[in-house]
N, C-alpha and C. Protein backbone atom coordinates (compact mmCIF):
# COMPACT_ATOMS: atom_id res chain seq x y z
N UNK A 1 -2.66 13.03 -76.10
CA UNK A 1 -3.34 14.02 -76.89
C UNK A 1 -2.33 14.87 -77.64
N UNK A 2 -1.14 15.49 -77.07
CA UNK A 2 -0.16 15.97 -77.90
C UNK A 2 0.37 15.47 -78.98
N UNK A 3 0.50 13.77 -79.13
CA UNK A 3 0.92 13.58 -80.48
C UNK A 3 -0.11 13.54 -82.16
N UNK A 4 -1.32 13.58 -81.40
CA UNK A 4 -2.83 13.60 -82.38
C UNK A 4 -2.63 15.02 -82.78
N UNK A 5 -2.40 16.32 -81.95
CA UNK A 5 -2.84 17.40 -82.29
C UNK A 5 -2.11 18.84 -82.31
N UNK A 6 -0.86 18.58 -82.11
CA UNK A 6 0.57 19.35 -82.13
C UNK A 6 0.66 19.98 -80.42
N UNK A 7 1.76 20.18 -80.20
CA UNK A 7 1.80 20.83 -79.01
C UNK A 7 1.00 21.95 -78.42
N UNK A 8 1.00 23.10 -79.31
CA UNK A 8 0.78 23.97 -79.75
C UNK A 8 -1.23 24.14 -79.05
N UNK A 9 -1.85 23.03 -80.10
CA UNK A 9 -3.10 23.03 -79.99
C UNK A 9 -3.59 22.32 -78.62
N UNK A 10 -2.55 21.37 -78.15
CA UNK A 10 -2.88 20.38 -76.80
C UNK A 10 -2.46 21.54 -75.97
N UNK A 11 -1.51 22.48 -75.82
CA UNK A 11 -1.19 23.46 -74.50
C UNK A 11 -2.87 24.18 -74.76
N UNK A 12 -2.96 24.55 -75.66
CA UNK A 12 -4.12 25.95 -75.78
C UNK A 12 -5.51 25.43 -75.13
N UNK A 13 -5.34 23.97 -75.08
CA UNK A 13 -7.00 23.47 -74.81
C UNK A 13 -6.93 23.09 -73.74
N UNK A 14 -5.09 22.39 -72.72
CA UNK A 14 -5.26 22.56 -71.67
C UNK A 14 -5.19 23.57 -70.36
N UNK A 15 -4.46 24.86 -71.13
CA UNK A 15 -4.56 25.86 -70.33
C UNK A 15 -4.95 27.19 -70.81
N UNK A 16 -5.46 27.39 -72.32
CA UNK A 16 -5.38 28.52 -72.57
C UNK A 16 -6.90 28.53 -73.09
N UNK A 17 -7.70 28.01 -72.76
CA UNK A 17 -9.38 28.06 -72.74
C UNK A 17 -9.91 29.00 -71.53
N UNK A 18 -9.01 27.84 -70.52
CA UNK A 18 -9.83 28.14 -69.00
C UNK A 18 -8.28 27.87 -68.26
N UNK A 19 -8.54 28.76 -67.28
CA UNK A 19 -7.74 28.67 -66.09
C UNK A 19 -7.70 28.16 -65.06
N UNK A 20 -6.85 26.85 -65.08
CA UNK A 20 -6.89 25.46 -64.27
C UNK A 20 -7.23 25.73 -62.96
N UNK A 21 -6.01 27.13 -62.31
CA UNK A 21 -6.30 27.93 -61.08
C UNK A 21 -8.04 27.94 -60.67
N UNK A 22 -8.70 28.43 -61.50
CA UNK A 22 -9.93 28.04 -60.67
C UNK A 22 -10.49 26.84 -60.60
N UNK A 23 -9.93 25.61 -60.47
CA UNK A 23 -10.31 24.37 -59.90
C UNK A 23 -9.29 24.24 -58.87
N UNK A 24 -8.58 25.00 -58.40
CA UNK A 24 -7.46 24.40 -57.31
C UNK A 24 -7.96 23.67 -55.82
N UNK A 25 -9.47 24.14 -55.82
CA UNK A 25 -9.91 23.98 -54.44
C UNK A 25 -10.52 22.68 -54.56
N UNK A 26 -10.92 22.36 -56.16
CA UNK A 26 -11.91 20.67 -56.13
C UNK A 26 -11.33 20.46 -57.50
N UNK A 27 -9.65 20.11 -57.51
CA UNK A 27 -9.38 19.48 -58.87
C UNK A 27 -9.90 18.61 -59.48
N UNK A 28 -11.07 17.72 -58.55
CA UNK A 28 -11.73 16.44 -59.53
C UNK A 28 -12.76 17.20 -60.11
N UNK A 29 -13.61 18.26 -59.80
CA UNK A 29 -13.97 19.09 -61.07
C UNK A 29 -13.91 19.11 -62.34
N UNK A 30 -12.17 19.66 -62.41
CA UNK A 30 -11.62 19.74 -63.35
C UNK A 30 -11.04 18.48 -64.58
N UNK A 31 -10.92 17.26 -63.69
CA UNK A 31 -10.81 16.22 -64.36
C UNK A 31 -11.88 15.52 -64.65
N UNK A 32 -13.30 15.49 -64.10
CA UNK A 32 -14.39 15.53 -64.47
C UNK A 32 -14.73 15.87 -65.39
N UNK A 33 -14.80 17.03 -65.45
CA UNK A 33 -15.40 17.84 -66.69
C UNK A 33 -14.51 17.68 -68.13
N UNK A 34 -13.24 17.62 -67.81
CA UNK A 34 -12.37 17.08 -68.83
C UNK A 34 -12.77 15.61 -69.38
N UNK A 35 -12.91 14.60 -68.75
CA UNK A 35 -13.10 13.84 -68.87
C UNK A 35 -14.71 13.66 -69.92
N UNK A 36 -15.00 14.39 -69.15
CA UNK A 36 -16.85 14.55 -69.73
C UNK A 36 -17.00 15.04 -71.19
N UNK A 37 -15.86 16.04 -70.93
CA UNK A 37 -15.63 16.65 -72.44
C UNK A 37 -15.13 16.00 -73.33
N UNK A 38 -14.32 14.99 -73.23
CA UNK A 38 -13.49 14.19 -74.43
C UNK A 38 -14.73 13.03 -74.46
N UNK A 39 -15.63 12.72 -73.48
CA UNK A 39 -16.38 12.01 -74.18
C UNK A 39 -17.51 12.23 -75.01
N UNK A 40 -18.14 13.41 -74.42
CA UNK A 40 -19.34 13.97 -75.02
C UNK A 40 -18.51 14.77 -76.56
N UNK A 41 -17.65 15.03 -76.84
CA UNK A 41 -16.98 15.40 -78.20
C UNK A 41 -16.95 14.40 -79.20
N UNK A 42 -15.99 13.13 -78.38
CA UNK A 42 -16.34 12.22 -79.15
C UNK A 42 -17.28 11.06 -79.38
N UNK A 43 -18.50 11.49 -79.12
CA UNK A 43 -20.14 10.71 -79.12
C UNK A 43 -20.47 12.28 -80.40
N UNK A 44 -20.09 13.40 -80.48
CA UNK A 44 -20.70 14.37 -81.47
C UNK A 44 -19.59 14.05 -82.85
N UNK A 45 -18.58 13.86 -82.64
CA UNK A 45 -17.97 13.35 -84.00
C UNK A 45 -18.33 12.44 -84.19
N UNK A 46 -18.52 11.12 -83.43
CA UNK A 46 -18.86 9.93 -84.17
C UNK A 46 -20.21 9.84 -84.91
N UNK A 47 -21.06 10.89 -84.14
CA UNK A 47 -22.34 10.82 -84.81
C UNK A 47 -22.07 12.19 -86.02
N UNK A 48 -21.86 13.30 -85.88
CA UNK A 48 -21.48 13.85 -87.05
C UNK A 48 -20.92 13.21 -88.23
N UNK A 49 -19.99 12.18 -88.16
CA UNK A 49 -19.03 11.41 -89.13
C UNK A 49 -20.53 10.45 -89.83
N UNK A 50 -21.21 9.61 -88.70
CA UNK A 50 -21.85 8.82 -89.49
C UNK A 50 -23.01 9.71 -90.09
N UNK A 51 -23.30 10.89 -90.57
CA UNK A 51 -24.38 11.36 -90.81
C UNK A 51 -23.41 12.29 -91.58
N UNK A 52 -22.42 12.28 -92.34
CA UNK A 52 -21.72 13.24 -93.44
C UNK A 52 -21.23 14.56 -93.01
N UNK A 53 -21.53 14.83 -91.76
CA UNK A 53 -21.78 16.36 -91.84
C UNK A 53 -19.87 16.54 -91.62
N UNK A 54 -19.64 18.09 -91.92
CA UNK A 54 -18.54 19.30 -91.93
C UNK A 54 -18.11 19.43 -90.36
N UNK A 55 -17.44 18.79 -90.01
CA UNK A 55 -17.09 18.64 -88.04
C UNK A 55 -15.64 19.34 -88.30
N UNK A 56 -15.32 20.02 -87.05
CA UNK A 56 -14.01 19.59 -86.42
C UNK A 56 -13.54 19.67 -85.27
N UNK A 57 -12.60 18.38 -84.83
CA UNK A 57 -12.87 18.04 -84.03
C UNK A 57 -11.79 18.85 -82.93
N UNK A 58 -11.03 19.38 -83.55
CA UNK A 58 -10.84 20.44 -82.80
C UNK A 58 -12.00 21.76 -81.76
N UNK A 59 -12.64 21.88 -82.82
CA UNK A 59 -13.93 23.03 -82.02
C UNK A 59 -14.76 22.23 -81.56
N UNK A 60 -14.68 21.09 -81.71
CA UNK A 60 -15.83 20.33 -80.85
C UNK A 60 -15.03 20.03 -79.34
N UNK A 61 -13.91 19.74 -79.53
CA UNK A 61 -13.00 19.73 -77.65
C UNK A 61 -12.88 21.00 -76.86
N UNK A 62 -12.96 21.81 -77.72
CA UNK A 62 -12.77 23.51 -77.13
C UNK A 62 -14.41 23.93 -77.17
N UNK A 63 -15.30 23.49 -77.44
CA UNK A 63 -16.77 23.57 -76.68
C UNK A 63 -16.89 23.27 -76.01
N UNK A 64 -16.17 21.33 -75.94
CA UNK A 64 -17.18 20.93 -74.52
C UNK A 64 -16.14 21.75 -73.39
N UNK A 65 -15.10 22.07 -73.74
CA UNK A 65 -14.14 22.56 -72.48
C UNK A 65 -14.85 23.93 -72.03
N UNK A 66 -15.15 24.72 -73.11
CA UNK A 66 -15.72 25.65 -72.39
C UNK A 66 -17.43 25.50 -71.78
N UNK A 67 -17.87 24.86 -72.48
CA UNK A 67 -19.52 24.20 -72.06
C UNK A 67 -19.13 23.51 -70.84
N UNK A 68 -18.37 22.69 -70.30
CA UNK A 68 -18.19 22.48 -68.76
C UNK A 68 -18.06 23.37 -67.84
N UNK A 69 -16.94 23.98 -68.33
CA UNK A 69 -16.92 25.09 -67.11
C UNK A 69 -17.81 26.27 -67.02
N UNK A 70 -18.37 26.98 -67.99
CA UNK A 70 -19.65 27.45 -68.02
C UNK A 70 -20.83 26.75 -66.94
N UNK A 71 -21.03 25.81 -66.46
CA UNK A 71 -21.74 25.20 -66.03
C UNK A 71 -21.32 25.22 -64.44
N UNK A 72 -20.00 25.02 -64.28
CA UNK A 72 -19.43 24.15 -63.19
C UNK A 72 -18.65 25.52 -62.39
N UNK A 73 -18.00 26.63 -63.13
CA UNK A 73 -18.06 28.15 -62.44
C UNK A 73 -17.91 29.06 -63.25
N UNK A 74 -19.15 29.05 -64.18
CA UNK A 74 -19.71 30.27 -64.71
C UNK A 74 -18.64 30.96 -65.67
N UNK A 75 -18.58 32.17 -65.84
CA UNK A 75 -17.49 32.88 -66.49
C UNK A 75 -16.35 32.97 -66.07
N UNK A 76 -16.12 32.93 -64.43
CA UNK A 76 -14.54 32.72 -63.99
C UNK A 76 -13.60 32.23 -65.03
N UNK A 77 -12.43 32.40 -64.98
CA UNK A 77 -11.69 31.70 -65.42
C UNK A 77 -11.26 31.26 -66.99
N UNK A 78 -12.24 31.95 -67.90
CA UNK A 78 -12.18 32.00 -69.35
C UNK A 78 -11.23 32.70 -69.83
N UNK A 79 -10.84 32.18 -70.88
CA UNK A 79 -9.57 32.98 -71.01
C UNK A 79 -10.16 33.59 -72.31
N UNK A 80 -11.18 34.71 -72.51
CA UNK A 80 -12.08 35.10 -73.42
C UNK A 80 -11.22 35.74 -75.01
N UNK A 81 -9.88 36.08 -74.64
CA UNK A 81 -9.19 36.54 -75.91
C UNK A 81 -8.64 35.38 -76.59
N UNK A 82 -8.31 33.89 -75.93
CA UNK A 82 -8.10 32.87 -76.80
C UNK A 82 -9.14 32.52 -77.50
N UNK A 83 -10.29 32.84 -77.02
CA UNK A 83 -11.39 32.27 -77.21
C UNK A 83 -11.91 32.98 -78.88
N UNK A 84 -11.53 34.40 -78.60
CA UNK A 84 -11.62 35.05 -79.92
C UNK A 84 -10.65 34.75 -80.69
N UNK A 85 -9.67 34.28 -80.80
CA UNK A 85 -8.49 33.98 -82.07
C UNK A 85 -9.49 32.41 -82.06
N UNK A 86 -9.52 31.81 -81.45
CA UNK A 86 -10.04 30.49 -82.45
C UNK A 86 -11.00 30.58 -82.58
């Protein structure tokens, strides 16, 4: 993922969304939901792409990242001021 999207943007989405620390107790959680997220992102670009629309696929990986953990422990762990710069 770092060479698709600069260092920069691959650190911010793997630690500066959400704070890994709160999966320490059930890390497959965390790779779950990761996992879940790079697919359900890319099933919304591919269908965005074939239907014309204005995507990117940047804010579509930093949704599902935060749309997982929203789900999986709530507000914990958001890192809510990255969240406001992007």
């Amino acid at each position: 993922m770092g060479f698709s999207l600069g260092y920069k943007v691959s650190e911010t989405i793997r630690k500066g969304i959400v704070d890994p620390k709160v999966y320490e107790e059930d890390p497959k959680d965390y790779m779950l939901g990761n996992l879940a997220a790079l697919g359900g992102s890319a099933i919304w670009l591919i269908l965005a792409t074939f239907l014309k629309m204005p995507i990117s696929g940047t804010h579509s990986i930093v949704g599902s990242v935060l749309g997982f953990t929203l789900v999986a422990r709530g507000t914990k762990g958001i890192q809510w001021l990255t969240m406001a710069k992007i």
